[in-house]
PDB file of N, CA and C in Angstrom:
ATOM      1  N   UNK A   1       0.814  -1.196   0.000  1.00  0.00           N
ATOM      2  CA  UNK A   1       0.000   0.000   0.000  1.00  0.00           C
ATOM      3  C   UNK A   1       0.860   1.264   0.000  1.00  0.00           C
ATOM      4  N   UNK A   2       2.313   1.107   0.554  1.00  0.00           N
ATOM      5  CA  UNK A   2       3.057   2.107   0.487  1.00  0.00           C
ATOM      6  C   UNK A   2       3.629   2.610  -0.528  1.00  0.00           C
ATOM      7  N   UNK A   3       3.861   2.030  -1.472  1.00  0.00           N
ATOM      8  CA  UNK A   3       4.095   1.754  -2.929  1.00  0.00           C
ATOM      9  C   UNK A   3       2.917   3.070  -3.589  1.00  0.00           C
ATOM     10  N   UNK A   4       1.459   2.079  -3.623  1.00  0.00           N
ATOM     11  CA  UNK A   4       0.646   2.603  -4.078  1.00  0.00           C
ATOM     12  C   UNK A   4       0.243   4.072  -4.087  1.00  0.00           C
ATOM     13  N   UNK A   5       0.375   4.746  -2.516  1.00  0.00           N
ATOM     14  CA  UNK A   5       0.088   5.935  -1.908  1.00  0.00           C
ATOM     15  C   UNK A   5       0.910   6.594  -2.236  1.00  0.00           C
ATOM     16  N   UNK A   6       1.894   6.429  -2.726  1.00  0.00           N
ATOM     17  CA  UNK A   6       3.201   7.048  -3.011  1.00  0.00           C
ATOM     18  C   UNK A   6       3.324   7.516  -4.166  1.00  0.00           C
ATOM     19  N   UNK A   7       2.970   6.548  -5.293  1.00  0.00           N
ATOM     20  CA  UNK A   7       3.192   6.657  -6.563  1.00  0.00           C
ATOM     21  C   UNK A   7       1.765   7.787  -7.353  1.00  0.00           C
ATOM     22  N   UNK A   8       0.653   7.620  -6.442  1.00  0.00           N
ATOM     23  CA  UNK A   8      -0.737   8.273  -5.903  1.00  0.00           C
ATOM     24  C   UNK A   8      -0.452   9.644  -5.992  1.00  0.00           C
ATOM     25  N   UNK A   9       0.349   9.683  -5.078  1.00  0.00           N
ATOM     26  CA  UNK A   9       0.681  11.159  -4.832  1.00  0.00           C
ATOM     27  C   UNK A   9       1.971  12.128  -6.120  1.00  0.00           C
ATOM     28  N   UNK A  10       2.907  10.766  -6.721  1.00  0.00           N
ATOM     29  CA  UNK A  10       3.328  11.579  -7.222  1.00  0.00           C
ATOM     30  C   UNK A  10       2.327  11.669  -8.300  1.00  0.00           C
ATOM     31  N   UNK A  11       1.290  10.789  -9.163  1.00  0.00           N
ATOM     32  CA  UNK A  11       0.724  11.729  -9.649  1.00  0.00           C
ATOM     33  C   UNK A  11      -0.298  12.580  -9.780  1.00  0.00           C
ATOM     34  N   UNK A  12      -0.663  12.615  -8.523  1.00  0.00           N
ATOM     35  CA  UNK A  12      -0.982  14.043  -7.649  1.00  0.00           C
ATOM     36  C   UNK A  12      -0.889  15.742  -8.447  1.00  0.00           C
ATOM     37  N   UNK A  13       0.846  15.249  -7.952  1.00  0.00           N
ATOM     38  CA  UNK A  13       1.936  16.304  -8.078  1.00  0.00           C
ATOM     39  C   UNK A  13       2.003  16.575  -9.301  1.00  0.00           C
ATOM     40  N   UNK A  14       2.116  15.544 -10.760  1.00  0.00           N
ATOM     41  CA  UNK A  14       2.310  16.007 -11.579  1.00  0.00           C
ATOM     42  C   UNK A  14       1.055  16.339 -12.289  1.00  0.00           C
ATOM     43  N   UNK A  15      -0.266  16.163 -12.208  1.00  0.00           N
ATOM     44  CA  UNK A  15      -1.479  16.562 -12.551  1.00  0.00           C
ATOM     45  C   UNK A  15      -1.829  18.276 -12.253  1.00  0.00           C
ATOM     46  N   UNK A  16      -1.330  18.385 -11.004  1.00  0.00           N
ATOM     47  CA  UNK A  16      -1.543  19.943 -10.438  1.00  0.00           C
ATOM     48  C   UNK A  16      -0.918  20.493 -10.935  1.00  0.00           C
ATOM     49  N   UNK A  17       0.224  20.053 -11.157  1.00  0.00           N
ATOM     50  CA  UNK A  17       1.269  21.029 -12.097  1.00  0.00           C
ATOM     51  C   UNK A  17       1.374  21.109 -13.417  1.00  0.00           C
ATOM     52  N   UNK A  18       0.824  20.244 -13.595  1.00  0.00           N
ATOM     53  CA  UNK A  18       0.618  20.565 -15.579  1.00  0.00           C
ATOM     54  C   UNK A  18      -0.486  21.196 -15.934  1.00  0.00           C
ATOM     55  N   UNK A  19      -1.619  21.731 -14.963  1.00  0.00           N
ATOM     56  CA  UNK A  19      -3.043  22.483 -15.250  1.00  0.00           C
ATOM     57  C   UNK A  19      -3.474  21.489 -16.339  1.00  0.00           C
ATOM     58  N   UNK A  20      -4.273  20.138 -16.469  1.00  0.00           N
ATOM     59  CA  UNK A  20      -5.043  19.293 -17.849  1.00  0.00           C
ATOM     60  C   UNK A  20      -5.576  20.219 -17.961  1.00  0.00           C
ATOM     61  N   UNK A  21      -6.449  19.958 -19.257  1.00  0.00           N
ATOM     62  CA  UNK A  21      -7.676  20.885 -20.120  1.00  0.00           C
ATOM     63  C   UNK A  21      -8.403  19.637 -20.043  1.00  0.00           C
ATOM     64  N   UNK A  22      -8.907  18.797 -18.781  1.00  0.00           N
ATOM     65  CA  UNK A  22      -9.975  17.875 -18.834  1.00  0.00           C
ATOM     66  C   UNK A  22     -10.082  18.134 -17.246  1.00  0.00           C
ATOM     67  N   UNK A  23     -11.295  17.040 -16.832  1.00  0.00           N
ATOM     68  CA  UNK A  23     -11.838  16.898 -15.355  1.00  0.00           C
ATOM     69  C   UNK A  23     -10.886  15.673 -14.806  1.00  0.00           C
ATOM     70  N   UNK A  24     -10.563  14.851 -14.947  1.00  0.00           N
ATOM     71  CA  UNK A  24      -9.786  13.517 -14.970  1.00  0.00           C
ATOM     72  C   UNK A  24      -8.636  12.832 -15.825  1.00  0.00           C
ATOM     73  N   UNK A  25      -7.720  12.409 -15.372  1.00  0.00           N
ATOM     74  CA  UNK A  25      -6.213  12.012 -15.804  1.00  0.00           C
ATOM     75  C   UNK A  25      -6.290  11.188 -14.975  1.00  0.00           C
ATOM     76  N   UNK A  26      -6.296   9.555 -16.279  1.00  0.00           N
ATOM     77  CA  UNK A  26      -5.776   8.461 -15.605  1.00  0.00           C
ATOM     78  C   UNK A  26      -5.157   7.685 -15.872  1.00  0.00           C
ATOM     79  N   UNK A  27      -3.966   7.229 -14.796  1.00  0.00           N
ATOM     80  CA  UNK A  27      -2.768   6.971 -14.749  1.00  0.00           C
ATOM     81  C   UNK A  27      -2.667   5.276 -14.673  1.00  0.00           C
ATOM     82  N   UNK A  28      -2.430   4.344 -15.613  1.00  0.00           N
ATOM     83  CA  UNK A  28      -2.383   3.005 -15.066  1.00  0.00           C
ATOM     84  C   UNK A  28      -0.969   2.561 -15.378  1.00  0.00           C
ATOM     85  N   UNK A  29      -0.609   1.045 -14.744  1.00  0.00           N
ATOM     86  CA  UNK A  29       0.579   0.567 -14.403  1.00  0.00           C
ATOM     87  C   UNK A  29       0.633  -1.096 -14.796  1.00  0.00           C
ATOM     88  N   UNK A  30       1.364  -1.645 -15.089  1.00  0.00           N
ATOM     89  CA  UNK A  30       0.633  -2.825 -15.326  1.00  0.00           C
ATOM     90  C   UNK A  30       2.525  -3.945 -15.528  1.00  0.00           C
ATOM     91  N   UNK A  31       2.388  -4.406 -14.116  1.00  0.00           N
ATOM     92  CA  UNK A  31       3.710  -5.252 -14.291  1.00  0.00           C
ATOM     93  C   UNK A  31       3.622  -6.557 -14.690  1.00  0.00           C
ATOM     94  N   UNK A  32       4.722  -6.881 -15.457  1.00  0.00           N
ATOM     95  CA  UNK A  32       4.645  -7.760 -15.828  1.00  0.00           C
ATOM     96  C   UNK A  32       5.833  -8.727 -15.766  1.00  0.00           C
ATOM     97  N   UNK A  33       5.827 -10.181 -15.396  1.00  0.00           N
ATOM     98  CA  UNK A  33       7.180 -11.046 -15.449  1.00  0.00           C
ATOM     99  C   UNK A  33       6.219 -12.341 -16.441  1.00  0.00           C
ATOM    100  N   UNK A  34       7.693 -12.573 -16.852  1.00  0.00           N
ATOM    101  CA  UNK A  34       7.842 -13.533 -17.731  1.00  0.00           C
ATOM    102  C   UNK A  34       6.882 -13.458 -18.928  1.00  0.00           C
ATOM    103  N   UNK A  35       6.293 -12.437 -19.615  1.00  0.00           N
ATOM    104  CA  UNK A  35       5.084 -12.218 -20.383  1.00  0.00           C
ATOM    105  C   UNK A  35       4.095 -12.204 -19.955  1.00  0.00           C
ATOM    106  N   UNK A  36       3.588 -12.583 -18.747  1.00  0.00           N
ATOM    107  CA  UNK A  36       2.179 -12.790 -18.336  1.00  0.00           C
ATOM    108  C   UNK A  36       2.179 -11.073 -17.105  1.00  0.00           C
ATOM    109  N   UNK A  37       0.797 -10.801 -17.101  1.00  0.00           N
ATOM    110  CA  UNK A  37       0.454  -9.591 -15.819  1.00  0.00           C
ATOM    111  C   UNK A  37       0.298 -10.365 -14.847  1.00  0.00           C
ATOM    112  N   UNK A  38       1.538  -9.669 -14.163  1.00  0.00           N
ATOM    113  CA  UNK A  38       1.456  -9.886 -12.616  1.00  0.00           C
ATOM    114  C   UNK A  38       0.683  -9.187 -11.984  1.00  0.00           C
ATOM    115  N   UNK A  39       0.641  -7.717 -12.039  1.00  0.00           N
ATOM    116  CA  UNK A  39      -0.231  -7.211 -11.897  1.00  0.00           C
ATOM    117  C   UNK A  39      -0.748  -5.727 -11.929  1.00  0.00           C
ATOM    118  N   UNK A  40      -1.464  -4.992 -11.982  1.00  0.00           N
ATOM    119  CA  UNK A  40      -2.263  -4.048 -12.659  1.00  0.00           C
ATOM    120  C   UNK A  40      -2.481  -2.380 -11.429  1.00  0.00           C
ATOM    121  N   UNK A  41      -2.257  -1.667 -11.404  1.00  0.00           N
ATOM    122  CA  UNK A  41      -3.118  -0.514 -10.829  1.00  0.00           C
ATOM    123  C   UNK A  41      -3.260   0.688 -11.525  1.00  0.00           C
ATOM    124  N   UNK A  42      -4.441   1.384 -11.089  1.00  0.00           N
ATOM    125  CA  UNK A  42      -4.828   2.068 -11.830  1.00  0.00           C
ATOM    126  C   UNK A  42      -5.049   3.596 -10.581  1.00  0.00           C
ATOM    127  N   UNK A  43      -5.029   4.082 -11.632  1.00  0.00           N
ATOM    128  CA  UNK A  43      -5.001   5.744 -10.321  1.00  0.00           C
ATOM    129  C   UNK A  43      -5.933   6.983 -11.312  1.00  0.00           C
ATOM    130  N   UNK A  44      -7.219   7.507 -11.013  1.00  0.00           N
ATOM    131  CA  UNK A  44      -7.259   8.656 -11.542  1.00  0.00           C
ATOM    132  C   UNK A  44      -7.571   9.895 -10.724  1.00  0.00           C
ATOM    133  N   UNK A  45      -7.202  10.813 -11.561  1.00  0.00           N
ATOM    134  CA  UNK A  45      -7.000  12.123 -10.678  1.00  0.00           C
ATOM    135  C   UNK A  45      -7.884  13.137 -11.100  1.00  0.00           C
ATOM    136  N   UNK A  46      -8.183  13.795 -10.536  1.00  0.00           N
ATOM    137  CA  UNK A  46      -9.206  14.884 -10.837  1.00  0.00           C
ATOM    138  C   UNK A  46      -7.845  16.144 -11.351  1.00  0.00           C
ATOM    139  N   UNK A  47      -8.304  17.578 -12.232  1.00  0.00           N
ATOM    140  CA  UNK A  47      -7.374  18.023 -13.060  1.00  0.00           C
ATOM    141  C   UNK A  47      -6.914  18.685 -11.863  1.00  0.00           C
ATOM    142  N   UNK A  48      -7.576  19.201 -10.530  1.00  0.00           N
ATOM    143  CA  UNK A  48      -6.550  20.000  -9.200  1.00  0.00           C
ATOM    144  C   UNK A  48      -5.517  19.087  -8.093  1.00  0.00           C
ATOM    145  N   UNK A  49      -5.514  17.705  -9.021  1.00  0.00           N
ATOM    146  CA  UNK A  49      -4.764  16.659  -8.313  1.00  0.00           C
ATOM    147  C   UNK A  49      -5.216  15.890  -7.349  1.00  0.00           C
ATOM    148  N   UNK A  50      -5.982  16.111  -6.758  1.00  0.00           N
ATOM    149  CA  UNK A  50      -6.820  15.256  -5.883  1.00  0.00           C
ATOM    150  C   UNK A  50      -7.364  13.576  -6.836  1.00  0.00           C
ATOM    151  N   UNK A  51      -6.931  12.591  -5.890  1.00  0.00           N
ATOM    152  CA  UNK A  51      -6.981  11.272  -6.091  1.00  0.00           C
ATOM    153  C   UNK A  51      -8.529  10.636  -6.186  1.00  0.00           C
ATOM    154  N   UNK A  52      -9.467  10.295  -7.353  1.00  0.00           N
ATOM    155  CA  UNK A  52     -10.483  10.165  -7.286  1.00  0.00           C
ATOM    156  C   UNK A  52     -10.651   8.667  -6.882  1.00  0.00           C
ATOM    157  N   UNK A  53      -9.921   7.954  -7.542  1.00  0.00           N
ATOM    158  CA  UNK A  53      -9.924   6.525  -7.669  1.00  0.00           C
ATOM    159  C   UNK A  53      -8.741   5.781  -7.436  1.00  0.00           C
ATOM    160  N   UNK A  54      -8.202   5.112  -6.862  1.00  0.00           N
ATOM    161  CA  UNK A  54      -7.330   3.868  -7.160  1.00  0.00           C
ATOM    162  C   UNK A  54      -7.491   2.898  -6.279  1.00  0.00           C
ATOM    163  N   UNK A  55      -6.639   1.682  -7.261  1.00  0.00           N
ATOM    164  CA  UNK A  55      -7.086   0.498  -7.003  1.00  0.00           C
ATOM    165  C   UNK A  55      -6.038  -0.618  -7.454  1.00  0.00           C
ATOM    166  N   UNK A  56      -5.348  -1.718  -6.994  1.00  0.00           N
ATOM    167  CA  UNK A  56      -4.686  -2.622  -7.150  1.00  0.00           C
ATOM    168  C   UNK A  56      -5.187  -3.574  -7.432  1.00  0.00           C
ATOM    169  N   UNK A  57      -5.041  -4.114  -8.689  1.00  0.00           N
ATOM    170  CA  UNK A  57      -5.537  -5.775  -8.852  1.00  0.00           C
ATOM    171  C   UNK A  57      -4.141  -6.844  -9.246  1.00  0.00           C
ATOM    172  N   UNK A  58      -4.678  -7.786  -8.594  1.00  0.00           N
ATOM    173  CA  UNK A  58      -3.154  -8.811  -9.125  1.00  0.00           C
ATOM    174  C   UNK A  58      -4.053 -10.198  -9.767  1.00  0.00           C
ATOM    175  N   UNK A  59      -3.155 -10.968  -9.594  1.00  0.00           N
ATOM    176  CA  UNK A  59      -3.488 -12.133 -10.534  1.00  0.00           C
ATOM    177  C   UNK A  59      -4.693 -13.067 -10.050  1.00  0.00           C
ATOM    178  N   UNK A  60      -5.526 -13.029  -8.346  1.00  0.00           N
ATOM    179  CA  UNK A  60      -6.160 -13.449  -8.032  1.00  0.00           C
ATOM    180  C   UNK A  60      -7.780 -12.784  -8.855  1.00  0.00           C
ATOM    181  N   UNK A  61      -7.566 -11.302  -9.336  1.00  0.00           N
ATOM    182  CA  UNK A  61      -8.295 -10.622  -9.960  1.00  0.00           C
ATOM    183  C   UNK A  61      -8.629 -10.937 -11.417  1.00  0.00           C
ATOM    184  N   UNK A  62      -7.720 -11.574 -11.933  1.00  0.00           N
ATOM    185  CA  UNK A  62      -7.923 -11.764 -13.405  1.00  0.00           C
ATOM    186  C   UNK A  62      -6.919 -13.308 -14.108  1.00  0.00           C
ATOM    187  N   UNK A  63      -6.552 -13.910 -13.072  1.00  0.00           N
ATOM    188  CA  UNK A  63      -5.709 -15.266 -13.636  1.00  0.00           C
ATOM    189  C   UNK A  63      -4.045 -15.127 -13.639  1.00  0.00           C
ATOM    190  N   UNK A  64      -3.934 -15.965 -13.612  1.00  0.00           N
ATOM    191  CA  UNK A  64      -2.383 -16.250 -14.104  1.00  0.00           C
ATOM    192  C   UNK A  64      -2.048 -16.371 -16.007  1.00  0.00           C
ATOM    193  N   UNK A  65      -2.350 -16.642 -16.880  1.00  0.00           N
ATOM    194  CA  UNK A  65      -2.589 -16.463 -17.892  1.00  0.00           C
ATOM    195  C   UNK A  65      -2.696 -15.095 -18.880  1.00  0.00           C
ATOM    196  N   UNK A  66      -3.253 -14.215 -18.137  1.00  0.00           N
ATOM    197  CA  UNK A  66      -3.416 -12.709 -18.873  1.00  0.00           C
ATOM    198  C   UNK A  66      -1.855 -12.469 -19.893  1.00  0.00           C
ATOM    199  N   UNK A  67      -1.625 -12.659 -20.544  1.00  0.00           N
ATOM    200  CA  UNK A  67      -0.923 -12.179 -21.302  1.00  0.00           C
ATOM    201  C   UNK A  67      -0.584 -10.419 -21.282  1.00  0.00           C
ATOM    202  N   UNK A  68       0.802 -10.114 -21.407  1.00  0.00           N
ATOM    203  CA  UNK A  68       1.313  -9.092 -21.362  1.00  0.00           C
ATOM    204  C   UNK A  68       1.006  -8.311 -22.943  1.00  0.00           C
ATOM    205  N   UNK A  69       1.210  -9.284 -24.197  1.00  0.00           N
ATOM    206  CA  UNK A  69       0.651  -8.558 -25.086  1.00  0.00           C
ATOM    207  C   UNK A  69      -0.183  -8.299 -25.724  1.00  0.00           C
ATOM    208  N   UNK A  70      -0.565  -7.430 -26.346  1.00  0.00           N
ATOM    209  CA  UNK A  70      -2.115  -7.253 -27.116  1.00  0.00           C
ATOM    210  C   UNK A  70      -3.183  -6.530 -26.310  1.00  0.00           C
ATOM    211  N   UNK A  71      -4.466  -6.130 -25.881  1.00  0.00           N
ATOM    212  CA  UNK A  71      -5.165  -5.285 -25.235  1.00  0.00           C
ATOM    213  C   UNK A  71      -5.613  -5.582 -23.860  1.00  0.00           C
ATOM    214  N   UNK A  72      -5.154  -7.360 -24.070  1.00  0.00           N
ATOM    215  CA  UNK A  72      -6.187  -7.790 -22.220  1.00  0.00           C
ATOM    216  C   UNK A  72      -6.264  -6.754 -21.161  1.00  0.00           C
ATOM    217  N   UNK A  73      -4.393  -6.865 -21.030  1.00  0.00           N
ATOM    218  CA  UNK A  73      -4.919  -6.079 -20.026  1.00  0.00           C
ATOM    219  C   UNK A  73      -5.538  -4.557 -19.778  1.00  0.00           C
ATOM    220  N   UNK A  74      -5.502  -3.483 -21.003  1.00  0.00           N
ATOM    221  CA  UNK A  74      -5.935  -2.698 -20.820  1.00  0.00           C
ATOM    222  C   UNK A  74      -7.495  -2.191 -20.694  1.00  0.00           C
ATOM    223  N   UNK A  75      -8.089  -3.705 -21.453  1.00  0.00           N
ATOM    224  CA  UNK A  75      -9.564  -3.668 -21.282  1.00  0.00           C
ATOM    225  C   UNK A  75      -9.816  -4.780 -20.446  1.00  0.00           C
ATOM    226  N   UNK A  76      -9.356  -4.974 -19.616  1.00  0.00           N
ATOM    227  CA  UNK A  76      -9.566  -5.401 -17.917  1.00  0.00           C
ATOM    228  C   UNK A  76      -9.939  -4.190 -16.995  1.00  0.00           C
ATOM    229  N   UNK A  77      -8.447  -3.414 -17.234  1.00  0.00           N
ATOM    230  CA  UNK A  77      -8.351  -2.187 -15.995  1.00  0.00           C
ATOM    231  C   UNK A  77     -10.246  -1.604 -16.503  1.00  0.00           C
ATOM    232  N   UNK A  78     -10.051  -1.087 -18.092  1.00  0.00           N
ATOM    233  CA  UNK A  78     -10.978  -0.375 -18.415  1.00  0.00           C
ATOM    234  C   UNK A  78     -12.731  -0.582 -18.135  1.00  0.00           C
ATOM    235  N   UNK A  79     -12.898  -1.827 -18.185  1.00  0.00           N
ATOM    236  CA  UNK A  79     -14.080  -3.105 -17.567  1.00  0.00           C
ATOM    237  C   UNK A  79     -14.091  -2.373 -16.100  1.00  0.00           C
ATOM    238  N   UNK A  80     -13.441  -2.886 -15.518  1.00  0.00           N
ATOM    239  CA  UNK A  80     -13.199  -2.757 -14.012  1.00  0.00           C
ATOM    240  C   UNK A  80     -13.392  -1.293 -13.744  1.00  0.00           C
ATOM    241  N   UNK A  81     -13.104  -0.357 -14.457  1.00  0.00           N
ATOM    242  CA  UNK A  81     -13.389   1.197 -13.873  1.00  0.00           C
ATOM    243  C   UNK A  81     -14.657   0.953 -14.092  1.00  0.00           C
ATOM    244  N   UNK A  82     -15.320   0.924 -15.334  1.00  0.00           N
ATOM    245  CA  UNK A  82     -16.700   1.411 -15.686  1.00  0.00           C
ATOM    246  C   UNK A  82     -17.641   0.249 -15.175  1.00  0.00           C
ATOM    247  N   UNK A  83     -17.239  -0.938 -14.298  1.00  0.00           N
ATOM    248  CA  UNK A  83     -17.874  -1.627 -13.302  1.00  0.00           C
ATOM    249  C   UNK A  83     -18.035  -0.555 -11.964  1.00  0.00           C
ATOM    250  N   UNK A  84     -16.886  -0.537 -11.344  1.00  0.00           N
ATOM    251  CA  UNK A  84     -16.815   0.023 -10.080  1.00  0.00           C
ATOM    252  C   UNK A  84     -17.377   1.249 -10.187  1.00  0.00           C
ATOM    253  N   UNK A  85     -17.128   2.370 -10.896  1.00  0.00           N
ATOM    254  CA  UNK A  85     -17.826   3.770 -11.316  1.00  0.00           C
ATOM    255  C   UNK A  85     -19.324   3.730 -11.278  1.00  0.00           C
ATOM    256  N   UNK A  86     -20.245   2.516 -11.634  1.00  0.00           N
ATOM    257  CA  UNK A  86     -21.432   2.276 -11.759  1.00  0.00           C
ATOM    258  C   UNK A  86     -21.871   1.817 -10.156  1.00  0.00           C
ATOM    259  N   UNK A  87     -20.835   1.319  -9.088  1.00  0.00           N
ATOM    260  CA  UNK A  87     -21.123   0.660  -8.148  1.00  0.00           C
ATOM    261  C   UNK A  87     -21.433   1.703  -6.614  1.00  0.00           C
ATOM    262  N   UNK A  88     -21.760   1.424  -5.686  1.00  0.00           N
ATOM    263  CA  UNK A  88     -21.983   2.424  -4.417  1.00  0.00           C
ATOM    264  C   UNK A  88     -20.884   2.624  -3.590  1.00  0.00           C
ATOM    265  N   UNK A  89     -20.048   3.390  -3.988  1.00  0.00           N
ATOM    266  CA  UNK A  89     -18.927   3.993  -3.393  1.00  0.00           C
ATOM    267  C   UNK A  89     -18.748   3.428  -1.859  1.00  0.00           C
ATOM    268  N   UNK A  90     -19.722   3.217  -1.261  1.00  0.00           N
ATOM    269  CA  UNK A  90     -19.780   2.220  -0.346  1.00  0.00           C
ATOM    270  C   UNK A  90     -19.717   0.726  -0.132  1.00  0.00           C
ATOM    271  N   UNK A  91     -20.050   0.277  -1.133  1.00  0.00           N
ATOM    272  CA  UNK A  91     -19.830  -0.940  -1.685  1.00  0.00           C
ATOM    273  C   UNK A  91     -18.192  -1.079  -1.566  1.00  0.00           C
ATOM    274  N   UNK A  92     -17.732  -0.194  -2.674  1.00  0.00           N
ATOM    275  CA  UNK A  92     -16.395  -0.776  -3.385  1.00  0.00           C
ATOM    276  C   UNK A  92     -15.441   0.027  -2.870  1.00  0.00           C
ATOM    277  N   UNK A  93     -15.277   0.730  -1.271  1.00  0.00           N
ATOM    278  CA  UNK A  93     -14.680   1.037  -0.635  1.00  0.00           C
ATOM    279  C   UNK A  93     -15.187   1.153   0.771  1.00  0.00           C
ATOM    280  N   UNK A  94     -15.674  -0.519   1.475  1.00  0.00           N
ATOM    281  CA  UNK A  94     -16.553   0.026   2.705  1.00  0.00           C
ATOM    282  C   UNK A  94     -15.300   0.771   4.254  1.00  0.00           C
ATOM    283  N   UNK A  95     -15.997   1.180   4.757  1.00  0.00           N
ATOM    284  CA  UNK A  95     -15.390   1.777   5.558  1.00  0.00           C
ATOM    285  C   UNK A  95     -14.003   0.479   6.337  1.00  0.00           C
ATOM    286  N   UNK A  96     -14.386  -0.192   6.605  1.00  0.00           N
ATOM    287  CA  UNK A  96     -13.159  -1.243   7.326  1.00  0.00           C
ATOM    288  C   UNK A  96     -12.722  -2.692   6.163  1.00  0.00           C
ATOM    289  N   UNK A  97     -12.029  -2.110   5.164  1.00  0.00           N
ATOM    290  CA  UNK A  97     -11.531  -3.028   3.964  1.00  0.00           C
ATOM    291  C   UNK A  97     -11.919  -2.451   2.638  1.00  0.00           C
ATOM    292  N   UNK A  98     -11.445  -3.312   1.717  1.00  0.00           N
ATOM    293  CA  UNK A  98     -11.921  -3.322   0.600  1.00  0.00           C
ATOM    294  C   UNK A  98     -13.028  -4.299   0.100  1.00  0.00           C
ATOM    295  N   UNK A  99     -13.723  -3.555  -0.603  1.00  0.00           N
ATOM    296  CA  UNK A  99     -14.968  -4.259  -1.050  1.00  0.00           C
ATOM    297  C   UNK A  99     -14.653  -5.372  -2.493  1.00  0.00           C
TER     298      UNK A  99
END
């Protein structure tokens, strides 16, 4: 999580400081060993830097198999926003864990 909050913030930092010409900038990550996704996070930011969304998924989220090349994984992350975005903010961040 320290990782995450970190990397969160720097792009935070670099969102506020570049002034976007949009409402949202989002930032994803997506590691990978041996060709396959290990695993995935995604971060978006509102354009005054403030952190709207993020979220870590690893291989229990989507398999061991995902392949590193071609679109999987980017229309995973992309699935998964416009799932969770549709969901009750309470739901998919309850107060003691993750949902």
């Amino acid at each position: 999580m320290r990782y995450s909050w970190t990397r969160a913030g720097q792009y935070s930092q670099y969102t506020s400081r570049s002034h976007p010409d949009t409402d949202y900038v989002l930032f994803t990550e997506i590691w990978v060993s041996g060709g396959k996704v290990a695993a995935m996070e995604i971060f978006l930011v509102n354009a005054a830097g403030q952190v709207a969304y993020l979220r870590l998924f690893n291989s229990h989220h989507f398999g061991n198999e995902l392949s590193a090349e071609g679109d999987g994984a980017t229309e995973f992350l992309v699935r998964q926003l416009l799932q969770d975005l549709e969901r009750d903010p309470k739901q998919l961040f309850p107060k003691y864990g993750v949902g």
